[in-house]
PDB file of N, CA and C in Angstrom:
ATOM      1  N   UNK A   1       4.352   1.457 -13.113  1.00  0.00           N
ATOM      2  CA  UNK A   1       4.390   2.909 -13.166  1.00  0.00           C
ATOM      3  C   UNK A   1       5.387   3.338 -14.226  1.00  0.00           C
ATOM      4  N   UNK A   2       4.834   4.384 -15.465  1.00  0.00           N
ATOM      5  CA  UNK A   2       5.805   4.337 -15.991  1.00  0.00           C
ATOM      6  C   UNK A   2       6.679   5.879 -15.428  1.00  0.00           C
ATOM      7  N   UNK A   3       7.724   6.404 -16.528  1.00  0.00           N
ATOM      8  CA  UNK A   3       8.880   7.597 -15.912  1.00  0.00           C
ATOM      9  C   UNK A   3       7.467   8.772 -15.704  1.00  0.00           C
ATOM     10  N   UNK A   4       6.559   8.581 -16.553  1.00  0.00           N
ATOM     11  CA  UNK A   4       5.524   9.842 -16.374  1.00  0.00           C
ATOM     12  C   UNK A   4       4.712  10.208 -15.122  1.00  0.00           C
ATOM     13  N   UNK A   5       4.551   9.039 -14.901  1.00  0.00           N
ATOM     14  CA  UNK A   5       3.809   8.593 -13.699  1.00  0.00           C
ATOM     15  C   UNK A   5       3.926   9.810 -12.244  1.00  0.00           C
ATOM     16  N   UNK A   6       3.162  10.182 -11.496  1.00  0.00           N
ATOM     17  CA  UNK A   6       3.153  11.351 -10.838  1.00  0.00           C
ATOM     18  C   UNK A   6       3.853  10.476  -9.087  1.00  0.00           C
ATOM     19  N   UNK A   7       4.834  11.288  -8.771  1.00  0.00           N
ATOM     20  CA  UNK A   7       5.754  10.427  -7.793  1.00  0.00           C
ATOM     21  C   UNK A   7       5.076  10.954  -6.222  1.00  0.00           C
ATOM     22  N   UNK A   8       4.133  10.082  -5.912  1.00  0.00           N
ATOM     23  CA  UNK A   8       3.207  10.010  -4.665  1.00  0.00           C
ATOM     24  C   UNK A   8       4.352   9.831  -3.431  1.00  0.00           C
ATOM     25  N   UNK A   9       5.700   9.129  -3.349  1.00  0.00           N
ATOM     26  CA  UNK A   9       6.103   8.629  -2.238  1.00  0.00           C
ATOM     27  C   UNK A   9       7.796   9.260  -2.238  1.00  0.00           C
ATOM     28  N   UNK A  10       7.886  10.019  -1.262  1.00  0.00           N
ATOM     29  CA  UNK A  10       9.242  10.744  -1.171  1.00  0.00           C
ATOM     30  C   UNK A  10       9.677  10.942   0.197  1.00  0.00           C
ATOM     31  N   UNK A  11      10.809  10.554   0.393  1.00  0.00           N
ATOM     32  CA  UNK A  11      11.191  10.682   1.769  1.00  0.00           C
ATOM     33  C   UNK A  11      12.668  11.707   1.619  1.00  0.00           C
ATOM     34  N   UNK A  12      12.582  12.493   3.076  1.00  0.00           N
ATOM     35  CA  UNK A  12      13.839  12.767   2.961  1.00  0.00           C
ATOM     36  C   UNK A  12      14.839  12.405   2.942  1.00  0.00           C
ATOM     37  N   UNK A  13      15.698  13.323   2.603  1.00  0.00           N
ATOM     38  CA  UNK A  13      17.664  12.940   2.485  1.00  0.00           C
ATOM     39  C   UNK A  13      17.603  12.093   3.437  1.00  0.00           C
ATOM     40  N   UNK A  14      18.251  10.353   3.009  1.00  0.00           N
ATOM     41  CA  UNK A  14      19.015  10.194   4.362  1.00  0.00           C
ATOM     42  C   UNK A  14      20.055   9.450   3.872  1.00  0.00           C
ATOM     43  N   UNK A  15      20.905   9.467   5.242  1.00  0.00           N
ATOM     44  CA  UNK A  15      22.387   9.487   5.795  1.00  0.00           C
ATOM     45  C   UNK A  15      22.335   7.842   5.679  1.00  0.00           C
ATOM     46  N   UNK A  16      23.654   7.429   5.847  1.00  0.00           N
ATOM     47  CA  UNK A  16      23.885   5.956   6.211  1.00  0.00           C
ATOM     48  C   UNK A  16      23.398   5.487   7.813  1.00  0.00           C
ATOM     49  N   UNK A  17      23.141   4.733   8.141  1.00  0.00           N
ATOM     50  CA  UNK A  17      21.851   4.717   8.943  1.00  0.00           C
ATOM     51  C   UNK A  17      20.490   5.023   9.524  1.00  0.00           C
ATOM     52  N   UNK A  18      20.299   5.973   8.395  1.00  0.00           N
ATOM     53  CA  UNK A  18      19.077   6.218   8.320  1.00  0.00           C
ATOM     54  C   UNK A  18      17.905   5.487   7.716  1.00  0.00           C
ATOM     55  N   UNK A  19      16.428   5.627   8.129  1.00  0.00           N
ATOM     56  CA  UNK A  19      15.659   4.698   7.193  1.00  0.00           C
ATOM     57  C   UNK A  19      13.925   5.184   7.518  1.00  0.00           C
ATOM     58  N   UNK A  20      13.402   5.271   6.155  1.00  0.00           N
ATOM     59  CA  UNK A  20      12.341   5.516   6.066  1.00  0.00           C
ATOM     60  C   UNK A  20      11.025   4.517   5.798  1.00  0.00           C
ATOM     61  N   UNK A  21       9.809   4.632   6.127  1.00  0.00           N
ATOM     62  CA  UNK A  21       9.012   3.968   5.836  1.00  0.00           C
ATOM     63  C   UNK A  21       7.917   4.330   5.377  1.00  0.00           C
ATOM     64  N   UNK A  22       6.939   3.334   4.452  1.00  0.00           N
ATOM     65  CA  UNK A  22       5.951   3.484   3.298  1.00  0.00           C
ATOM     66  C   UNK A  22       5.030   2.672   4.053  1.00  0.00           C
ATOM     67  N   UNK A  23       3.781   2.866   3.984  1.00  0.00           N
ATOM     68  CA  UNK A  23       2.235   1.582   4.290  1.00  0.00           C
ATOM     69  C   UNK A  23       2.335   1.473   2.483  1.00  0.00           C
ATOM     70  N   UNK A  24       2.397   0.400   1.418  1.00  0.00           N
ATOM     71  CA  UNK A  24       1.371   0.603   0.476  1.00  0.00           C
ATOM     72  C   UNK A  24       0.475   0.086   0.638  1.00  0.00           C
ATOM     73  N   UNK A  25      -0.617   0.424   0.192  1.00  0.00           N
ATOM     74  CA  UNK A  25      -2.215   0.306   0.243  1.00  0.00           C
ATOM     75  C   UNK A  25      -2.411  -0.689  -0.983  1.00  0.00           C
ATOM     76  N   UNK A  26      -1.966  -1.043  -1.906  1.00  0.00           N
ATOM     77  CA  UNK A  26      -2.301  -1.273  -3.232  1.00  0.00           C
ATOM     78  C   UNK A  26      -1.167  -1.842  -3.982  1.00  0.00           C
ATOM     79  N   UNK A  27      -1.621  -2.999  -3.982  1.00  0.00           N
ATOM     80  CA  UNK A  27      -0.841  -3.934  -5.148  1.00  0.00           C
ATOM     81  C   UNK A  27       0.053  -3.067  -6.337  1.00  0.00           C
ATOM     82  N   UNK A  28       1.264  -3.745  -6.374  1.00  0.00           N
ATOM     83  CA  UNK A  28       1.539  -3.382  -7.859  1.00  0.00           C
ATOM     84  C   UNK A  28       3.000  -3.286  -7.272  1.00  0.00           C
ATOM     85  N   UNK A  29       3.516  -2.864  -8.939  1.00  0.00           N
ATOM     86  CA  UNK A  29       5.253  -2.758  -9.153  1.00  0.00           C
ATOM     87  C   UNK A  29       5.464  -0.776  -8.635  1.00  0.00           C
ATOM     88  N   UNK A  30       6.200  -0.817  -7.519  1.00  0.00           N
ATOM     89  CA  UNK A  30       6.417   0.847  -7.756  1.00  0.00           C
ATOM     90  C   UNK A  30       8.004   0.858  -7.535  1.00  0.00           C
ATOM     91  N   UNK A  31       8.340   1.803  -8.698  1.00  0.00           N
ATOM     92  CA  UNK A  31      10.486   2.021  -9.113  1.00  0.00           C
ATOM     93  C   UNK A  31      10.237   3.351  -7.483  1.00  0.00           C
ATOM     94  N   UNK A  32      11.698   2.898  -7.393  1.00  0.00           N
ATOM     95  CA  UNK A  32      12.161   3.731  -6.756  1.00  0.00           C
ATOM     96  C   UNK A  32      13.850   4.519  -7.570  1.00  0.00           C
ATOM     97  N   UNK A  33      13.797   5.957  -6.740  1.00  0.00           N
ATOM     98  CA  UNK A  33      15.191   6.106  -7.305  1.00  0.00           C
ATOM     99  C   UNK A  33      15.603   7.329  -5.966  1.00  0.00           C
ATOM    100  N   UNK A  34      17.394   7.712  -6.243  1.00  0.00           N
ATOM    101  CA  UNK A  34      17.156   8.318  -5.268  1.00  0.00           C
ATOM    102  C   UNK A  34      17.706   9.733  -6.029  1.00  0.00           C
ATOM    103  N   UNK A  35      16.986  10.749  -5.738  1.00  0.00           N
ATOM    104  CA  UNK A  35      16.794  11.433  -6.060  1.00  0.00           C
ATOM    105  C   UNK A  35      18.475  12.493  -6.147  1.00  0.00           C
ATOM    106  N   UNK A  36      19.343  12.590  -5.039  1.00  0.00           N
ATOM    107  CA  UNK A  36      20.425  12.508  -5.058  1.00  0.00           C
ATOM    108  C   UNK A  36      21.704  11.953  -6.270  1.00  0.00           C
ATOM    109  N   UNK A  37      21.465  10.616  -6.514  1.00  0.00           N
ATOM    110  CA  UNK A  37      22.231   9.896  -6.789  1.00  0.00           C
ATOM    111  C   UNK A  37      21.031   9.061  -8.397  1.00  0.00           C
ATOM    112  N   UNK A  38      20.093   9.666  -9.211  1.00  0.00           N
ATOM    113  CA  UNK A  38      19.686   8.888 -10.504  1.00  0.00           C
ATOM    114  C   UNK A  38      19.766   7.099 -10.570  1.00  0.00           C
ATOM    115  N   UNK A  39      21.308   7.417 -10.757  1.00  0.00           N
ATOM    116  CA  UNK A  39      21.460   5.974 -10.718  1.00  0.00           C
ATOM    117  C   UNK A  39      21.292   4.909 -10.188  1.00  0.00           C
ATOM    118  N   UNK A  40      20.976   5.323  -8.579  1.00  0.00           N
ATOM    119  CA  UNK A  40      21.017   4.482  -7.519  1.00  0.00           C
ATOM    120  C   UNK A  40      19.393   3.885  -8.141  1.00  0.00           C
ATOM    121  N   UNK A  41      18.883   2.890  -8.294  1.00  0.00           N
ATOM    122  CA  UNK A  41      16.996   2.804  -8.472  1.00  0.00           C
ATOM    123  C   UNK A  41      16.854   1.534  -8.261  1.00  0.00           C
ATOM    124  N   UNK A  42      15.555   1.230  -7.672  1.00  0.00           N
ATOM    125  CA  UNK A  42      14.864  -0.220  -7.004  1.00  0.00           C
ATOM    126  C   UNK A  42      13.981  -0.382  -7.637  1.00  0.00           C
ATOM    127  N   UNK A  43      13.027  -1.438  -7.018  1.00  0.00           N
ATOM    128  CA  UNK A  43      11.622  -1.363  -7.435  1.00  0.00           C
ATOM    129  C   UNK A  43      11.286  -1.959  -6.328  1.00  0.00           C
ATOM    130  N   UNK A  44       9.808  -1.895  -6.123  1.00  0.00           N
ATOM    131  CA  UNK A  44       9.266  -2.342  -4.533  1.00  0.00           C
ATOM    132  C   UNK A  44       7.930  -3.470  -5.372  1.00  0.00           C
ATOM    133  N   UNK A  45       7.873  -4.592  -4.878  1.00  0.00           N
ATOM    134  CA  UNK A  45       6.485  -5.417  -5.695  1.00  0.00           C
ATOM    135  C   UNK A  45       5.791  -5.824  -4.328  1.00  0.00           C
ATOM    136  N   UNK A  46       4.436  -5.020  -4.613  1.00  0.00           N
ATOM    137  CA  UNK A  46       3.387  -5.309  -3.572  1.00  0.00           C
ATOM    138  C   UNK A  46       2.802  -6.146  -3.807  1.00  0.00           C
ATOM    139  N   UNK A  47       2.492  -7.318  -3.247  1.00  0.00           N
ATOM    140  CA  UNK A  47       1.398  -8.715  -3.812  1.00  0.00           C
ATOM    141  C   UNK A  47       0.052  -8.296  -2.952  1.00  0.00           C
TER     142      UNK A  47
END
């Protein structure tokens, strides 16, 4: 996915013990970032 890419998966604010969850349906590399904090960013690899 590149930065253009239209952002399908958003969860709300959360706190330190908090935690959200995704089903992906479909293979592939998807970045994460947090929206809060830019810098903070992952990536998730679906096989």
């Amino acid at each position: 996915m590149g930065s253009d890419a239209p952002r399908l998966i958003r969860s709300p604010p959360l706190d330190t013990g908090d935690s959200f969850a995704f089903v992906f349906l479909q293979p592939g590399t998807y970045r994460c970032f947090c929206s809060l904090h830019p810098h903070m960013q992952g990536m998730v690899v679906v096989r």
